[in-house]
C-alpha atoms as a PDB file:
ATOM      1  CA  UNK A   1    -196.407 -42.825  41.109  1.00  0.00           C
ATOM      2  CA  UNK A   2    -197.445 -39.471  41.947  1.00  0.00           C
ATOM      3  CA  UNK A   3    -199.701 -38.610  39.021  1.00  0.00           C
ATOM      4  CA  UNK A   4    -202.583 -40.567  40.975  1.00  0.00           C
ATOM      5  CA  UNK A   5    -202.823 -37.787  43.763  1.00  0.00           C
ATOM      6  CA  UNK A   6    -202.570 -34.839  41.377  1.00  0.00           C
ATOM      7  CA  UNK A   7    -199.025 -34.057  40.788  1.00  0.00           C
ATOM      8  CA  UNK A   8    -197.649 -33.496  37.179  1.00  0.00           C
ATOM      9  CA  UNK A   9    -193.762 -32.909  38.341  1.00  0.00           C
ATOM     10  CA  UNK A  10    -191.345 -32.367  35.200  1.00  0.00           C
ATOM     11  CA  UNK A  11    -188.117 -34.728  34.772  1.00  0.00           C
ATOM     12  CA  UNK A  12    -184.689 -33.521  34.259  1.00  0.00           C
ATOM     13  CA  UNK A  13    -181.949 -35.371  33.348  1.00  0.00           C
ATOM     14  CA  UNK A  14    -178.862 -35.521  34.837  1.00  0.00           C
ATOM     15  CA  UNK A  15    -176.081 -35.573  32.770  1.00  0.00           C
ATOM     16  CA  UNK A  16    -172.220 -36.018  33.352  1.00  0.00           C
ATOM     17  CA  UNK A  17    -169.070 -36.485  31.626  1.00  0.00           C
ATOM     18  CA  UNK A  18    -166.289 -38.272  31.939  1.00  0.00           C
ATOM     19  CA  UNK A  19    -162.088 -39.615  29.936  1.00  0.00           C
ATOM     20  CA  UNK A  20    -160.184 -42.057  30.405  1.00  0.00           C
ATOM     21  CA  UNK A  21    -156.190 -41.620  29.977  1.00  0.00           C
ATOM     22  CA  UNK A  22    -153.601 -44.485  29.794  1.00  0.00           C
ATOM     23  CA  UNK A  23    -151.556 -45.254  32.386  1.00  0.00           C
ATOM     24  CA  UNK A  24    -147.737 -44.478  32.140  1.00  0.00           C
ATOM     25  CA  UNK A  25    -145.156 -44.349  34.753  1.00  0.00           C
ATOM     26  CA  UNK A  26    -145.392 -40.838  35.164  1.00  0.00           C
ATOM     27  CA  UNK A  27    -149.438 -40.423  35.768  1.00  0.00           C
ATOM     28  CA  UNK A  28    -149.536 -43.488  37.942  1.00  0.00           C
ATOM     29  CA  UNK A  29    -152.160 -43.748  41.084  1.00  0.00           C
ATOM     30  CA  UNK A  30    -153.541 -46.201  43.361  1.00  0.00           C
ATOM     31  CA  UNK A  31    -156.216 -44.752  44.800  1.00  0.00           C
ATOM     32  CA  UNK A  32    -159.032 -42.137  43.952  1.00  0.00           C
ATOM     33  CA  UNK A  33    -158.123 -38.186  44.012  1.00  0.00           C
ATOM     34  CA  UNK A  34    -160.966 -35.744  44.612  1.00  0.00           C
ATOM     35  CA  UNK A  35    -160.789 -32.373  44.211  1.00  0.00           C
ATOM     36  CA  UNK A  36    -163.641 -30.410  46.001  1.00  0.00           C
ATOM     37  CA  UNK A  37    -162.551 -26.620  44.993  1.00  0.00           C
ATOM     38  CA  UNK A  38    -162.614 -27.890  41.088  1.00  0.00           C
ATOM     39  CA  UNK A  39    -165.333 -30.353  40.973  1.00  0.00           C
ATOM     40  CA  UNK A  40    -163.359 -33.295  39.425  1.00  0.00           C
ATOM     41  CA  UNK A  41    -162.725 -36.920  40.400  1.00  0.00           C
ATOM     42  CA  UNK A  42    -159.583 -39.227  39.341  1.00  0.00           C
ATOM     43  CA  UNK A  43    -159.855 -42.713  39.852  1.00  0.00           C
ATOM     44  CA  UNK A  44    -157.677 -45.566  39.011  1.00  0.00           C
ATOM     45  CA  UNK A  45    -159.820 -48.104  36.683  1.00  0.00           C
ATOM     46  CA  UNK A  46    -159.208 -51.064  34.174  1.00  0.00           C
ATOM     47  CA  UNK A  47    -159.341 -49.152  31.006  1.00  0.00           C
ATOM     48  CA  UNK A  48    -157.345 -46.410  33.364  1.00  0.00           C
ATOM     49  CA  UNK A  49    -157.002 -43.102  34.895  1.00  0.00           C
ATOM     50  CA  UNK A  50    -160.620 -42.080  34.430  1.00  0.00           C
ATOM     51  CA  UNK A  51    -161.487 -38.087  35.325  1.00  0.00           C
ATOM     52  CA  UNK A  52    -165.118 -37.537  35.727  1.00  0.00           C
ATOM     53  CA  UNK A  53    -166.870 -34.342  36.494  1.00  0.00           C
ATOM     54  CA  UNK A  54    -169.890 -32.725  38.223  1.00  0.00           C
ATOM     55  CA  UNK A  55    -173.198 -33.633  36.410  1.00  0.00           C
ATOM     56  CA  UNK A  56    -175.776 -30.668  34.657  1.00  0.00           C
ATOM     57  CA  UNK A  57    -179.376 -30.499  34.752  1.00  0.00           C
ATOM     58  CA  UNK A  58    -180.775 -30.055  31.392  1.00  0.00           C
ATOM     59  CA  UNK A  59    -182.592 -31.016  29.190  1.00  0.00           C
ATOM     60  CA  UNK A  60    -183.669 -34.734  26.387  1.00  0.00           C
ATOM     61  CA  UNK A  61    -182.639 -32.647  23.421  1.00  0.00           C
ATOM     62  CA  UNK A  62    -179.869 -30.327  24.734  1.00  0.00           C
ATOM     63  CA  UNK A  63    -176.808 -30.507  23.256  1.00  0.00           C
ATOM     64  CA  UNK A  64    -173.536 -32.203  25.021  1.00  0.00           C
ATOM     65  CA  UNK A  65    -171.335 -29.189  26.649  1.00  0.00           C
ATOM     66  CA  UNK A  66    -167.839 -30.231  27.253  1.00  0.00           C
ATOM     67  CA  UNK A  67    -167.027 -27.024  28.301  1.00  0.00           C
ATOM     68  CA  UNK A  68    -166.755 -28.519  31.956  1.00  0.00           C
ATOM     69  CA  UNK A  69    -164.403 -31.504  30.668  1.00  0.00           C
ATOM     70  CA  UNK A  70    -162.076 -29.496  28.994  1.00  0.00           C
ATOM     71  CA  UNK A  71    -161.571 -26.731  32.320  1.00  0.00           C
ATOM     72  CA  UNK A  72    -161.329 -29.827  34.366  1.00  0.00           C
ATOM     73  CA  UNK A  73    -159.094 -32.010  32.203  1.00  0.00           C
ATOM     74  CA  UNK A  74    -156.392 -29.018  31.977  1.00  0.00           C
ATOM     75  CA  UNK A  75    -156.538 -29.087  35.617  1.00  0.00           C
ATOM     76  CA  UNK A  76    -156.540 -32.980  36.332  1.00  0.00           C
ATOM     77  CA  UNK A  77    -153.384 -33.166  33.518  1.00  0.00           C
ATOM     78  CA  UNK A  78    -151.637 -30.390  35.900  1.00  0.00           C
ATOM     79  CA  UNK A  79    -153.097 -32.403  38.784  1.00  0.00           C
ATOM     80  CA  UNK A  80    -151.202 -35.914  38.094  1.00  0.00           C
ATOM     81  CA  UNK A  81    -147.775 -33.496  35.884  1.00  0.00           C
ATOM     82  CA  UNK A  82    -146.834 -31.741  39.232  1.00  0.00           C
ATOM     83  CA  UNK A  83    -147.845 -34.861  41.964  1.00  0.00           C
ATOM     84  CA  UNK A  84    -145.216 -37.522  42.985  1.00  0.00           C
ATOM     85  CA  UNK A  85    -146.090 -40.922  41.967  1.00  0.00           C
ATOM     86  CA  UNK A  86    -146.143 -44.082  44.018  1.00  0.00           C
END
C-alpha cells in the first residue's frame, strides 16, 4: 500500500500468550479481572478461566518465550487463591 510512494517499512509481529485453567469452586469468576501493575488479564470463557498476557514484538523465526506466562501465571494462581469467590 505504501511501497507505491517509496516506503519499504519492515513488519513485526506481534505475539502473545495465553492458558486456560478449569473451573472449580474455589477459582470461580463472573466477570473479567485486569491487572494493570502486572500486565495480565483473567477472563471467564467456555473452555474456562483463560489468563492472557501483554504481547512482544519480535521477530517470524524467534523462538516462543514463556518467560512472561510463567511470572504472570504465579501471580494470576495467587490472584484467584487469596480472592473471595462469588
Amino acid at each position: 500500500m505504501i511501497r507505491p510512494l517509496g516506503y519499504n517499512l519492515p513488519l513485526f509481529p506481534m505475539r502473545g500468550y495465553h492458558q486456560h485453567f478449569k473451573v472449580t469452586e474455589k477459582n470461580t469468576i463472573n466477570h473479567s479481572m485486569f491487572d494493570m501493575d502486572k500486565g495480565f488479564v483473567m477472563g471467564p470463557m467456555q473452555q474456562g478461566i483463560r489468563i492472557t498476557t501483554g504481547a512482544e514484538m519480535t521477530t517470524m523465526n524467534a523462538p516462543k518465550n514463556f518467560g512472561q506466562l510463567k511470572t504472570v501465571l504465579k501471580l494470576a494462581k495467587k490472584n484467584l487463591a487469596t480472592r473471595r469467590c462469588s
